[in-house]
Protein backbone atom coordinates (compact mmCIF):
# COMPACT_ATOMS: atom_id res chain seq x y z
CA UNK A 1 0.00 0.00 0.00
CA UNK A 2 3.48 2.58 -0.44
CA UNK A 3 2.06 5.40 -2.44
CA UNK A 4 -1.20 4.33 -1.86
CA UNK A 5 -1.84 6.70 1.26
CA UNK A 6 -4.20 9.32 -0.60
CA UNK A 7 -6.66 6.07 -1.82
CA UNK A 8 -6.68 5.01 1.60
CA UNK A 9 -7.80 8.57 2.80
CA UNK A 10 -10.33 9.11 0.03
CA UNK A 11 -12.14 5.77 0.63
CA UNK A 12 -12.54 6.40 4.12
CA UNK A 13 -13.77 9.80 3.41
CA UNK A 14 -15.68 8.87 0.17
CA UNK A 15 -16.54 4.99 0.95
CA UNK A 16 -18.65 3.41 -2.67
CA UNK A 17 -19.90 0.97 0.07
CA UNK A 18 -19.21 0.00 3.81
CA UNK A 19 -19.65 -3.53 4.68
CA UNK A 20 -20.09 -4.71 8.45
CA UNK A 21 -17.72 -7.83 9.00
CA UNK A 22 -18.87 -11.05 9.39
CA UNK A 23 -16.25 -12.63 11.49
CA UNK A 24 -15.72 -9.10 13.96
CA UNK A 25 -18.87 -6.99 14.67
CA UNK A 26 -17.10 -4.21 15.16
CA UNK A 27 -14.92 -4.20 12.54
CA UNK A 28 -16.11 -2.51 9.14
CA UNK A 29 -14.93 -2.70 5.84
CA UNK A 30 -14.76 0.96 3.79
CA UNK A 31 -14.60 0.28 -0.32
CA UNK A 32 -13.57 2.40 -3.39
CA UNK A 33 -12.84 1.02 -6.58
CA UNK A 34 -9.65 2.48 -8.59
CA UNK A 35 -8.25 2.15 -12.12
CA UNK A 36 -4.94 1.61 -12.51
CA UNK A 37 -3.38 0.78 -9.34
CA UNK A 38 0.02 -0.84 -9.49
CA UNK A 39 -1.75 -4.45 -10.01
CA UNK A 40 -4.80 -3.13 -12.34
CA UNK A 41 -8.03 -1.70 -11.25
CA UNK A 42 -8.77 -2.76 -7.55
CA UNK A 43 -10.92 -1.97 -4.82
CA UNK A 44 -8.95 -0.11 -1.97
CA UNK A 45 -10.31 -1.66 1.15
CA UNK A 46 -9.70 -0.10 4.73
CA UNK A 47 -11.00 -2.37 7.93
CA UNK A 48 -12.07 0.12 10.69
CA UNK A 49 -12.50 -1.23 14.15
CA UNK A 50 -15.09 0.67 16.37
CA UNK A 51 -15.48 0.15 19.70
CA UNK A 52 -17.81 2.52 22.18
CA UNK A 53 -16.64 5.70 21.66
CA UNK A 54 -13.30 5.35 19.21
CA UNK A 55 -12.53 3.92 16.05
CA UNK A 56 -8.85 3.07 14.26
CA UNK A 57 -8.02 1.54 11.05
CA UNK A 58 -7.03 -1.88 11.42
CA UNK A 59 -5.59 -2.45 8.14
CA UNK A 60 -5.90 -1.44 3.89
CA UNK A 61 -5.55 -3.92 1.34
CA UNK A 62 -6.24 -3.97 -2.71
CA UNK A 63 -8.64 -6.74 -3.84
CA UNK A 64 -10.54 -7.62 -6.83
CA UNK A 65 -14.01 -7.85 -5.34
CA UNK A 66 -15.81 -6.77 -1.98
CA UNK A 67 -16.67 -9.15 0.79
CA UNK A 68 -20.18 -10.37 1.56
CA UNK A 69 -21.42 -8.64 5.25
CA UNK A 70 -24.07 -6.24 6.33
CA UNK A 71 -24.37 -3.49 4.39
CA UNK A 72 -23.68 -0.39 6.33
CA UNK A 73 -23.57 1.76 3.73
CA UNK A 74 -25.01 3.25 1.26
CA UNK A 75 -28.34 2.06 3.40
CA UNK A 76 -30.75 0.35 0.98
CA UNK A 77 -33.99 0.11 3.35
């Protein structure tokens, strides 16, 4: 993720779509899709934990496709 530090801000700022993790309730999964990364067009994915009052960013990772979870975000109901 070197270089990749501006993505990483934008899709926490701009999310396409924030997924709630199955495995960790409180961890939450922030996507935006890019063109042209280093290894093609990729979603940028950032994994937010929150807990009671405070949240941190667990990790960031490219992948090809987003995972399956709760959809936080954008709210369809």
């Amino acid at each position: 993720m070197v270089g990749m530090e501006a993505a990483t801000e934008e899709t926490l700022v701009k999310p396409e779509a924030v997924v709630g993790s199955f495995s960790d309730e409180t961890a939450h999964l922030y996507y935006r899709f890019y063109v042209g990364t280093r290894v093609g067009d990729k979603y940028v994915c950032v994994v937010v934990k929150v807990v009671s009052d405070d949240a941190f960013v667990l990790t960031a990772y490219l992948t090809d496709k987003t995972k399956k979870g709760t959809q936080i975000w954008p709210n369809e109901t």
